[in-house]
Structures are given as C-alpha cells and as structure tokens.
C-alpha atoms as a PDB file:
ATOM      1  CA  UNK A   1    -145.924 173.651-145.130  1.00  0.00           C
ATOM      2  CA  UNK A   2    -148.448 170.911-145.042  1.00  0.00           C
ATOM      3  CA  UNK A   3    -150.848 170.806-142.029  1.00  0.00           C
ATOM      4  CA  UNK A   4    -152.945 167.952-140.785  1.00  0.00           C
ATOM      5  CA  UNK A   5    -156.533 168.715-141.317  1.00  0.00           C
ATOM      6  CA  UNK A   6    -158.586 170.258-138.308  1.00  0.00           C
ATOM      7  CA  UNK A   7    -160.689 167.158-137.010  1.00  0.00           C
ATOM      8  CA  UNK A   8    -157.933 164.505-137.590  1.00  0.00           C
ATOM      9  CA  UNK A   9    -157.723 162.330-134.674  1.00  0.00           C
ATOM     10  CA  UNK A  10    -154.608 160.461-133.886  1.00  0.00           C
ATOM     11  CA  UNK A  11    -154.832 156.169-134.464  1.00  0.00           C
ATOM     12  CA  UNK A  12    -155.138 154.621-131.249  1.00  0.00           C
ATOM     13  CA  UNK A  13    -152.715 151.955-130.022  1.00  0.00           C
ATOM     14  CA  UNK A  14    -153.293 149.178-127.425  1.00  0.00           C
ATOM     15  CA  UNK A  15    -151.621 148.523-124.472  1.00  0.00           C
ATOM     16  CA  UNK A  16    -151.757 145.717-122.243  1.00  0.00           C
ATOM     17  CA  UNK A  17    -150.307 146.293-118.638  1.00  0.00           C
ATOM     18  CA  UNK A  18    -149.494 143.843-116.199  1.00  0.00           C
ATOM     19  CA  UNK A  19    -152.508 144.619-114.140  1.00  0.00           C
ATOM     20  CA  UNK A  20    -155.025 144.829-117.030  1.00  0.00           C
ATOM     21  CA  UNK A  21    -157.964 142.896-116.253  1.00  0.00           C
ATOM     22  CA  UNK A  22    -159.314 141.490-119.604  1.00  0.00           C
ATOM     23  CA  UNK A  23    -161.845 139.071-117.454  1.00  0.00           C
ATOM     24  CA  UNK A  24    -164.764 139.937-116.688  1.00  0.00           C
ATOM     25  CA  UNK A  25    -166.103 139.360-112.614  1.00  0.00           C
ATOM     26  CA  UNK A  26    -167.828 135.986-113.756  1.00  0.00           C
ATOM     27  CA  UNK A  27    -164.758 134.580-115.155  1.00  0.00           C
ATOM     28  CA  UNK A  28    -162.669 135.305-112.199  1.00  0.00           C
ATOM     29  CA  UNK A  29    -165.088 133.867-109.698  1.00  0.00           C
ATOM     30  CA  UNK A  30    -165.352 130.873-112.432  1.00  0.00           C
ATOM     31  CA  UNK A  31    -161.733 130.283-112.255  1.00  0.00           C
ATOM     32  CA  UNK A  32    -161.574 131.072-108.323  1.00  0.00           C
ATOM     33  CA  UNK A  33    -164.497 128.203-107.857  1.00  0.00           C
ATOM     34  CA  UNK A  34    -162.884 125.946-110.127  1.00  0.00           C
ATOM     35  CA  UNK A  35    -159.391 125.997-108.353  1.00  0.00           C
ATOM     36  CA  UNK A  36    -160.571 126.050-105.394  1.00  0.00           C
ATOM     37  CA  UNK A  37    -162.636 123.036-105.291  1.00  0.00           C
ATOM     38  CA  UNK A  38    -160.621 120.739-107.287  1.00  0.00           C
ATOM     39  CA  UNK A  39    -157.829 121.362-105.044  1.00  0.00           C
ATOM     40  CA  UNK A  40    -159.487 120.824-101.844  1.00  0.00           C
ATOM     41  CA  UNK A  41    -161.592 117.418-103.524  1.00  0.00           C
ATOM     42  CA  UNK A  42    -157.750 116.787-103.725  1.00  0.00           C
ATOM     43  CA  UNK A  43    -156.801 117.119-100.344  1.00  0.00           C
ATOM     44  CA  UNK A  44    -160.174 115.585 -99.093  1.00  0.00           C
ATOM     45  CA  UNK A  45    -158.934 112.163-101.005  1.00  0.00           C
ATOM     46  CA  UNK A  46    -155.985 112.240 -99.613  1.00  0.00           C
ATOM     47  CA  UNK A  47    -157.087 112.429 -96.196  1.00  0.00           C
ATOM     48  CA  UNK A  48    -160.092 109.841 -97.105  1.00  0.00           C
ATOM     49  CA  UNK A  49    -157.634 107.441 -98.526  1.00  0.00           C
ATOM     50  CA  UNK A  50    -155.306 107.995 -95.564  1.00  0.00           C
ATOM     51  CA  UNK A  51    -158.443 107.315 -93.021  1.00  0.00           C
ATOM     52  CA  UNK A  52    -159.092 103.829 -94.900  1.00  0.00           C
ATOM     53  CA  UNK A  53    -155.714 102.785 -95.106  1.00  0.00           C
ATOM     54  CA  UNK A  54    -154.270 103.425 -92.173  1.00  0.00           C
ATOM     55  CA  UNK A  55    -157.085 103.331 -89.379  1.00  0.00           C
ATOM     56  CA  UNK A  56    -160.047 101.550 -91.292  1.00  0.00           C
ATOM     57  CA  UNK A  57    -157.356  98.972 -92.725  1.00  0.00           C
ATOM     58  CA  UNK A  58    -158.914  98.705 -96.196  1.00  0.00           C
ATOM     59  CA  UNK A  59    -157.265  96.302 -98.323  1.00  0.00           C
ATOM     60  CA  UNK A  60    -159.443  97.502-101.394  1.00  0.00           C
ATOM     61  CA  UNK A  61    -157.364 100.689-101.459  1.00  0.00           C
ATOM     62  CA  UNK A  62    -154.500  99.254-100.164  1.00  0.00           C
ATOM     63  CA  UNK A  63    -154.295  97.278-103.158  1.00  0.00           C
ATOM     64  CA  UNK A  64    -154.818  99.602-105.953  1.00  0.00           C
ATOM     65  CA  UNK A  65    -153.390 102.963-103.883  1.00  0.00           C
ATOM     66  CA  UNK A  66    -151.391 103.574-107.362  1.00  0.00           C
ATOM     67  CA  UNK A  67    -154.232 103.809-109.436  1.00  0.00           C
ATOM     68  CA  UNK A  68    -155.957 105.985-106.563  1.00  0.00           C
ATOM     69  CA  UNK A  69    -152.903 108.547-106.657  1.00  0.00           C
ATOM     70  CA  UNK A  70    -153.518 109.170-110.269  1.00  0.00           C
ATOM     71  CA  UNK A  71    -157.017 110.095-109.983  1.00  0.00           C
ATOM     72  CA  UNK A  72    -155.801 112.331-107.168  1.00  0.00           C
ATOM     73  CA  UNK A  73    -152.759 113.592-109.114  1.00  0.00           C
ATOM     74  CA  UNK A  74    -155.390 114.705-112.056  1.00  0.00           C
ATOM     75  CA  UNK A  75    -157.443 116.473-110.126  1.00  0.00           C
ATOM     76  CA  UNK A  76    -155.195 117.906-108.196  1.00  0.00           C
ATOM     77  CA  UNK A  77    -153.708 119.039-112.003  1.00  0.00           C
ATOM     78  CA  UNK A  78    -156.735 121.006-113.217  1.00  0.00           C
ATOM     79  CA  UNK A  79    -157.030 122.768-109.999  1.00  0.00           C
ATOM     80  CA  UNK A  80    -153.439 123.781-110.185  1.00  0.00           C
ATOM     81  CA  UNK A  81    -153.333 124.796-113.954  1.00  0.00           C
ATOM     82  CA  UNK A  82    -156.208 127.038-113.575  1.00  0.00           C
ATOM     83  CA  UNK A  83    -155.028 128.435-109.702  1.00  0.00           C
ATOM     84  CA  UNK A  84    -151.831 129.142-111.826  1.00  0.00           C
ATOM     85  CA  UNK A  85    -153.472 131.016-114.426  1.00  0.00           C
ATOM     86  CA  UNK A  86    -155.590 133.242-112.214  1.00  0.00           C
ATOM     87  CA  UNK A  87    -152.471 134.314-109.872  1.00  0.00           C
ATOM     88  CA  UNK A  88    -149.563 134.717-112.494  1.00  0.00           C
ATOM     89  CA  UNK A  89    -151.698 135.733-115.392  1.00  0.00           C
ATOM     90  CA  UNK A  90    -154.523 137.751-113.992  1.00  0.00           C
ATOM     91  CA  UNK A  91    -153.009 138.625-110.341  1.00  0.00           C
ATOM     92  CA  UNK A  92    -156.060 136.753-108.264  1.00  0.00           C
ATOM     93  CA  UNK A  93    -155.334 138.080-105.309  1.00  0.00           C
ATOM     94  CA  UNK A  94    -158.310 136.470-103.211  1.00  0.00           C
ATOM     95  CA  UNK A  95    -157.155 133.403-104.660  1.00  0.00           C
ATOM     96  CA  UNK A  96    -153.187 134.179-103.437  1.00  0.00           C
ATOM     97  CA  UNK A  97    -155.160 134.582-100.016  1.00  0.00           C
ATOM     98  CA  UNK A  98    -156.595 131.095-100.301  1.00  0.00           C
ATOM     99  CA  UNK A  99    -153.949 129.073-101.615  1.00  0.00           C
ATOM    100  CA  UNK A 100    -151.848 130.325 -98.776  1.00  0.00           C
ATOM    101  CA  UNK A 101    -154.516 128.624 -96.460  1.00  0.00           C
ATOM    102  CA  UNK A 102    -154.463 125.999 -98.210  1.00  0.00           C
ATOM    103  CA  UNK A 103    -151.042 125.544 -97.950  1.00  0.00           C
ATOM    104  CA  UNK A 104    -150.767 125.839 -94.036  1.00  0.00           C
ATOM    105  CA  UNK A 105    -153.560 122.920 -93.834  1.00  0.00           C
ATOM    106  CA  UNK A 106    -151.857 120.852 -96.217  1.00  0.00           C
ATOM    107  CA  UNK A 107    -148.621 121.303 -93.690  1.00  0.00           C
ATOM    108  CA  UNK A 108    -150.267 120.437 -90.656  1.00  0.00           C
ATOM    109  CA  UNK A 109    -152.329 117.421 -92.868  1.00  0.00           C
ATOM    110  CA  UNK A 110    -148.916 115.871 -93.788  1.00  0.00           C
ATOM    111  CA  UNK A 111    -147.882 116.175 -89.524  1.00  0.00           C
ATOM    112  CA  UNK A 112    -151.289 113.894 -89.214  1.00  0.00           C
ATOM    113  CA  UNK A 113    -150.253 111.600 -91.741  1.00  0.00           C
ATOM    114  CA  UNK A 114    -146.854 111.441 -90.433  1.00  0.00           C
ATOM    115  CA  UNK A 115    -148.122 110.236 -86.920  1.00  0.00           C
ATOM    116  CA  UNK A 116    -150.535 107.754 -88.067  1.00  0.00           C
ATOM    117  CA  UNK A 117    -147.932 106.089 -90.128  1.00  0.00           C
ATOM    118  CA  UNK A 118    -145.857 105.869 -86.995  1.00  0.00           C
ATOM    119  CA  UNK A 119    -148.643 104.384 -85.328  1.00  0.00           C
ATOM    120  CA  UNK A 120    -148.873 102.047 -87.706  1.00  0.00           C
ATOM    121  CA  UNK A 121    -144.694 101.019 -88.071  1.00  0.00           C
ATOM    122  CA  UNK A 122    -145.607  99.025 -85.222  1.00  0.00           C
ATOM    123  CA  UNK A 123    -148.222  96.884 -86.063  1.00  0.00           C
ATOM    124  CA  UNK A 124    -147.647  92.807 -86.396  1.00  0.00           C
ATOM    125  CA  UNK A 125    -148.762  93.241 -90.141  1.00  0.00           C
ATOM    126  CA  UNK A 126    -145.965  96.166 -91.546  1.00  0.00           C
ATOM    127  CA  UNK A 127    -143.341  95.306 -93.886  1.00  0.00           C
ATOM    128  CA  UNK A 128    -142.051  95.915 -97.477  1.00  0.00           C
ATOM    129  CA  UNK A 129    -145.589  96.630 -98.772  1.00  0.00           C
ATOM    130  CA  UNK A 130    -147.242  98.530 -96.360  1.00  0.00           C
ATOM    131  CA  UNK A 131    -143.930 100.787 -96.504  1.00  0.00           C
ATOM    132  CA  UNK A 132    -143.893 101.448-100.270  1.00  0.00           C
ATOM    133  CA  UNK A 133    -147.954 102.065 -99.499  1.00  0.00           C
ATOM    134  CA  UNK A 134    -147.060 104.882 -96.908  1.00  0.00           C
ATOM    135  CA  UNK A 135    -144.155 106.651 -98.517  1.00  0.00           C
ATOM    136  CA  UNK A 136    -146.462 106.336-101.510  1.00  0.00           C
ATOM    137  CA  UNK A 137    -149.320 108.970 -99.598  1.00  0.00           C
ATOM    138  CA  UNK A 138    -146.736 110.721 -97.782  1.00  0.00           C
ATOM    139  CA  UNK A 139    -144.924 111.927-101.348  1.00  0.00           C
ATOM    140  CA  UNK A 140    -148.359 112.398-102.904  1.00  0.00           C
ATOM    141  CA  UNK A 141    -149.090 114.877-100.068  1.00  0.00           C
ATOM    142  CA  UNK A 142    -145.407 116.948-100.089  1.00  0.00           C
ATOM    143  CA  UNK A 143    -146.157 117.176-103.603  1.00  0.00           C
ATOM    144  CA  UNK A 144    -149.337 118.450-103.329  1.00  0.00           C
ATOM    145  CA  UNK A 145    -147.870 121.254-100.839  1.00  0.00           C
ATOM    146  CA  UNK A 146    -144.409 121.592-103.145  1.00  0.00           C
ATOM    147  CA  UNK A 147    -147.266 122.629-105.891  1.00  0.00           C
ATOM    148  CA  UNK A 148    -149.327 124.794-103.769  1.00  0.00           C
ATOM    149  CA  UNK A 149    -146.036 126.357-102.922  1.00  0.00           C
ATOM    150  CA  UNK A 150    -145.091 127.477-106.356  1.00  0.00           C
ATOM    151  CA  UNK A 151    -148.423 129.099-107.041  1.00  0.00           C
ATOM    152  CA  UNK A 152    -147.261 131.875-105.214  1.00  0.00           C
ATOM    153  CA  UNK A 153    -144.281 134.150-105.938  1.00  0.00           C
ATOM    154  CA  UNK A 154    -141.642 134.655-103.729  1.00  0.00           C
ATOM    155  CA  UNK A 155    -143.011 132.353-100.854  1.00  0.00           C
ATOM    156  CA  UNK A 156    -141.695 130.119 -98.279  1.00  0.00           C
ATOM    157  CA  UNK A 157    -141.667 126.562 -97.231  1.00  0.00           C
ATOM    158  CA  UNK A 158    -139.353 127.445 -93.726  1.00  0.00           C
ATOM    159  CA  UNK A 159    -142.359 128.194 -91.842  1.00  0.00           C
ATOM    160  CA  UNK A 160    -144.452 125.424 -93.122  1.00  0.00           C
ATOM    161  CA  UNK A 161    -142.051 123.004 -92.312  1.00  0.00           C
ATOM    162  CA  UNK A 162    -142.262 123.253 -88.677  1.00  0.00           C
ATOM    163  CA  UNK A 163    -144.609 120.846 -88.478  1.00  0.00           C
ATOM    164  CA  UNK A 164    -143.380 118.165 -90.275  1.00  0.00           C
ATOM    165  CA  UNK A 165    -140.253 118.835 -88.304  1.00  0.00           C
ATOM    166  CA  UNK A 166    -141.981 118.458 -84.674  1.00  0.00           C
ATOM    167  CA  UNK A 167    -143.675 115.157 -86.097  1.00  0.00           C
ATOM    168  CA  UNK A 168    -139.886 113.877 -87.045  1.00  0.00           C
ATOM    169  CA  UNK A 169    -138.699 114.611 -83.992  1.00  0.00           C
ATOM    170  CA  UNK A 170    -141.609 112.393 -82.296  1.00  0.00           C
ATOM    171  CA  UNK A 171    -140.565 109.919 -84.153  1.00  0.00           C
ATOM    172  CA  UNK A 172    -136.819 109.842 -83.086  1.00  0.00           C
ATOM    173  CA  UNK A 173    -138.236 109.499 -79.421  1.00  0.00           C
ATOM    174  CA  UNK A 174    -140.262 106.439 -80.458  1.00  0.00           C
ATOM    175  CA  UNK A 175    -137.618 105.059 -82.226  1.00  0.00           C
ATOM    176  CA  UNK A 176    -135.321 105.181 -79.083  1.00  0.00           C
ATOM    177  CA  UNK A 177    -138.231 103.718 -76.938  1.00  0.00           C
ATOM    178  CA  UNK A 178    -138.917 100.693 -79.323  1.00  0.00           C
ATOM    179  CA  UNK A 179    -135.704  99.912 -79.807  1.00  0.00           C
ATOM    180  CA  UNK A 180    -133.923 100.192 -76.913  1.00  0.00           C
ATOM    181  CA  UNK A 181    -136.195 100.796 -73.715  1.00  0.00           C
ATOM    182  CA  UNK A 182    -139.579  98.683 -74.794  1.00  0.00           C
ATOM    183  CA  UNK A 183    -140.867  95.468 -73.026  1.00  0.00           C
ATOM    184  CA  UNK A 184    -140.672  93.577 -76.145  1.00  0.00           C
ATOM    185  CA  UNK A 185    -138.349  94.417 -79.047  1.00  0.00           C
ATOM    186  CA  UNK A 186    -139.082  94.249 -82.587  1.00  0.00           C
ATOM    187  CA  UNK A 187    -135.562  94.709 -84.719  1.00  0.00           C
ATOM    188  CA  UNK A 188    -136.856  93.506 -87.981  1.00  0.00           C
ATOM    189  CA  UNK A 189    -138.993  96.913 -88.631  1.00  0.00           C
ATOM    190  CA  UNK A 190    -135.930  98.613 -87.621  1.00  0.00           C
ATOM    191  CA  UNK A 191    -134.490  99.130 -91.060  1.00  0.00           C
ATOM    192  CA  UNK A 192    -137.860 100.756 -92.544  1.00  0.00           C
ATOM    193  CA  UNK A 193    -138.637 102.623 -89.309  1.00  0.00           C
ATOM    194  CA  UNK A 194    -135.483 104.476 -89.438  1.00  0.00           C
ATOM    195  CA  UNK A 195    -135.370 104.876 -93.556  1.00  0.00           C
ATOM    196  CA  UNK A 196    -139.060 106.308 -93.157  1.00  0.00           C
ATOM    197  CA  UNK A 197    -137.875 108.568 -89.999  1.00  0.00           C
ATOM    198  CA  UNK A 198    -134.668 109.552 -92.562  1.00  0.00           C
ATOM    199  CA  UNK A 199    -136.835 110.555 -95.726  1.00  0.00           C
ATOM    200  CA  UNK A 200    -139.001 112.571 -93.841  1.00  0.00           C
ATOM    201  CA  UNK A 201    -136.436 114.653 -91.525  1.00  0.00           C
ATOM    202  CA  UNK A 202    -134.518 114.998 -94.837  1.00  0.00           C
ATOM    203  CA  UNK A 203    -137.446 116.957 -96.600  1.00  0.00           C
ATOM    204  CA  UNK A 204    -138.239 118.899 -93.463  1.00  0.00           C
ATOM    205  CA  UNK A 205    -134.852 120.225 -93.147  1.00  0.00           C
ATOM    206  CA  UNK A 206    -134.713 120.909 -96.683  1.00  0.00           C
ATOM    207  CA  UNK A 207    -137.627 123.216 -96.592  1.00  0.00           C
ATOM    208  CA  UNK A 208    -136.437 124.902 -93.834  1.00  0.00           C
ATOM    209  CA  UNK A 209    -133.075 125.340 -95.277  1.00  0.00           C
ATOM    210  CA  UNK A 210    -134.526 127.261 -98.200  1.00  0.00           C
ATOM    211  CA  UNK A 211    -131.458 126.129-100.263  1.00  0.00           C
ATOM    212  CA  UNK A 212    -133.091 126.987-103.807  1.00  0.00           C
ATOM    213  CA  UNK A 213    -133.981 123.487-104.997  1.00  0.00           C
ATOM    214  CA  UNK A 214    -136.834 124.758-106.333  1.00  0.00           C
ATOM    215  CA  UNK A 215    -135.630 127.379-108.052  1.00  0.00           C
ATOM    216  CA  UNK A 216    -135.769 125.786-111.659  1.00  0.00           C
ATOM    217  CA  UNK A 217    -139.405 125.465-111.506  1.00  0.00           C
ATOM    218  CA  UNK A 218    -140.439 128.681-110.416  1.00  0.00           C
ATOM    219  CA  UNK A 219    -138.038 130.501-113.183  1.00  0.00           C
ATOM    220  CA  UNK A 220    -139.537 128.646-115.407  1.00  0.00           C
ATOM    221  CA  UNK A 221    -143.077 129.538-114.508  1.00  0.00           C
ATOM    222  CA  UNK A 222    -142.603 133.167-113.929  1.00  0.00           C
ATOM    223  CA  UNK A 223    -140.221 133.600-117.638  1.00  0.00           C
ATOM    224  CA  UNK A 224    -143.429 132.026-119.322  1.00  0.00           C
ATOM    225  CA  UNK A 225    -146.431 134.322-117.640  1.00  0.00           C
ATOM    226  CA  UNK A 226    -143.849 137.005-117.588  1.00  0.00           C
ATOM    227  CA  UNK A 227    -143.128 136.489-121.819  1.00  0.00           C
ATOM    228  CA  UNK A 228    -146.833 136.482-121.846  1.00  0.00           C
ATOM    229  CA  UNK A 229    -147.564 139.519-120.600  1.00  0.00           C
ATOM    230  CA  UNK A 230    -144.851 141.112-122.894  1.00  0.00           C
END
C-alpha cells in the first residue's frame, strides 16, 4: 500500500467569499471619494441650474437646459458606476451610509424644486416652453433619486416620497385658489398647471405604493454582481 511521502503538503485552492476584500484601504477610500463627489457636483448643478432658471431667470440656461442635463447626466454616471461597484461588489458599507443621505436630500431637493416651479406657473411669461423646461429638471432630479435608490439593496422609496407628496398637495390648494377663489383669473395656464400637478402626484404615489416597477432593474443588477462573485 502506497503512502504519500512524510513532508507532502496538500495544493492549495482559492476561494473567494462574498465578503473578501481584495482592495486594499486606498482603493476603497479612492472609490468612496470618487462617488461621492461626482454625485454631489451632480446634485449641486442641479440645484445651481434650478437657482438660475427659476429665480435668477437666466435665459442662457434656459436655452440650452438640454445640453446642461447631459453634462449633469454624465457625471452623475461615473459617480453611480463606481458607488455601484463599491456597494454590490465590495460591500462599502460607509458608502451604503452615505448614499442613503444622499438620497433623503435629494427627496427633500425635488420638494424645493417642486415649489419654485409652482411659484413660477404663475408668472405672465409661462407657457409651452417654460413647461417642457421644468418637467425637464424635475425628471432629471427623480432620476437622479430613482438611481440613488437602486444603489442600495432592498430599500425604499415610501418614506422618501413624503415629501414630494406634501409639495403635491400644496399645489392642489393653489390650484383651487387660482382658479376659482383669486382676484384675477388666469384659465389659459390651467391645462399645464394641472398636467404638471398630475405628473408629479402620479410619481409620488407610485413610490409610496411600492408596486415593484422597479423591480427589473434591480434583478438585473444584483444577477450580474451576484454571477460575479460566483
């Protein structure tokens, strides 16, 4: 009967785990700084753009808002890819943390855009353009919370839509004032006032709903970092 000699030592196998960490401290913090800042120089343009636009009155921006969102939308990208990376890949949870924040002051961001653009409705100067202009930052800024929101796994947009939600509800009230109770009645905005006050209760009731509409997208991201780590 064959034996194996005295000093043989077994080969040794690798094994990856889920919570492995193959990167070193300088890599995480590189991947936690870059995240971190191109997502809020994301946010900051937003609300920049929004404070030109809608309280400055810059026609500058006004005019060439589409080309502004894609800068924005870029940005915001990178930040994103690499926020992905270090929370489904290498389980960042300081960066988890974060986005969450970053999330809730997104929420409460969009509430402030919401009520300026309200303010705004109203003004002598509002039609067909400046309403394509507005929905234009409001969607860029859902979006930008929609993304932040499927960063993290098995999270919630109920709680963040509150409010959103409140600022609809404002605007119901000053849609009954302006419309039926105000000195001087302007029915021509009527039909983008309300279609603006629809959109926007629609996408607050569909985050608090919770109905799964996401659902696609956030299989899809957790089958490929889970396939990954297979």
């Amino acid at each position: 009967m064959d034996k194996a000699p005295p000093f043989h030592q077994p080969e040794a196998t690798l094994s990856y785990s889920k919570n492995t960490k193959i990167l070193s401290a300088p890599a995480q913090l590189a991947m936690l700084g870059i995240s971190l800042l191109n997502l809020a120089l994301a946010m900051l343009s937003v609300v920049y753009v929004a404070f030109q636009v809608l309280v400055e009155k810059k026609l500058t921006m006004r005019e060439h808002i589409i080309a502004i969102a894609i800068i924005i939308g870029v940005v915001y990208f990178v930040g994103w890819v690499v926020a992905l990376i270090g929370i489904r890949r290498f389980h960042n949870l300081i960066l988890s943390f974060l986005i969450e924040i970053y999330a809730w002051v997104t929420s409460i961001g969009i509430a402030a855009l919401y009520l300026l653009i309200i303010n705004r409705i109203y003004d002598k100067d509002y039609g067909v353009s400046e309403f394509s202009k507005y929905t234009l930052l409001m969607l860029v800024a859902i979006a930008g919370l929609v993304g932040l929101h499927l960063l993290l796994k098995d999270h919630s947009l109920q709680m963040l839509s509150f409010p959103l939600l409140l600022i609809c509800l404002y605007h119901l009230y000053s849609i009954v004032y302006h419309y039926i109770f105000a000195p001087k009645m302007q029915y021509n905005k009527f039909a983008w006032d309300f279609l603006f006050f629809l959109g926007a209760t629609v996408m607050g009731i569909l985050m608090v709903s919770h109905i799964g509409l996401l659902a696609m997208p956030r299989s899809l991201i957790s089958h490929l970092f889970d396939d990954a780590q297979t």
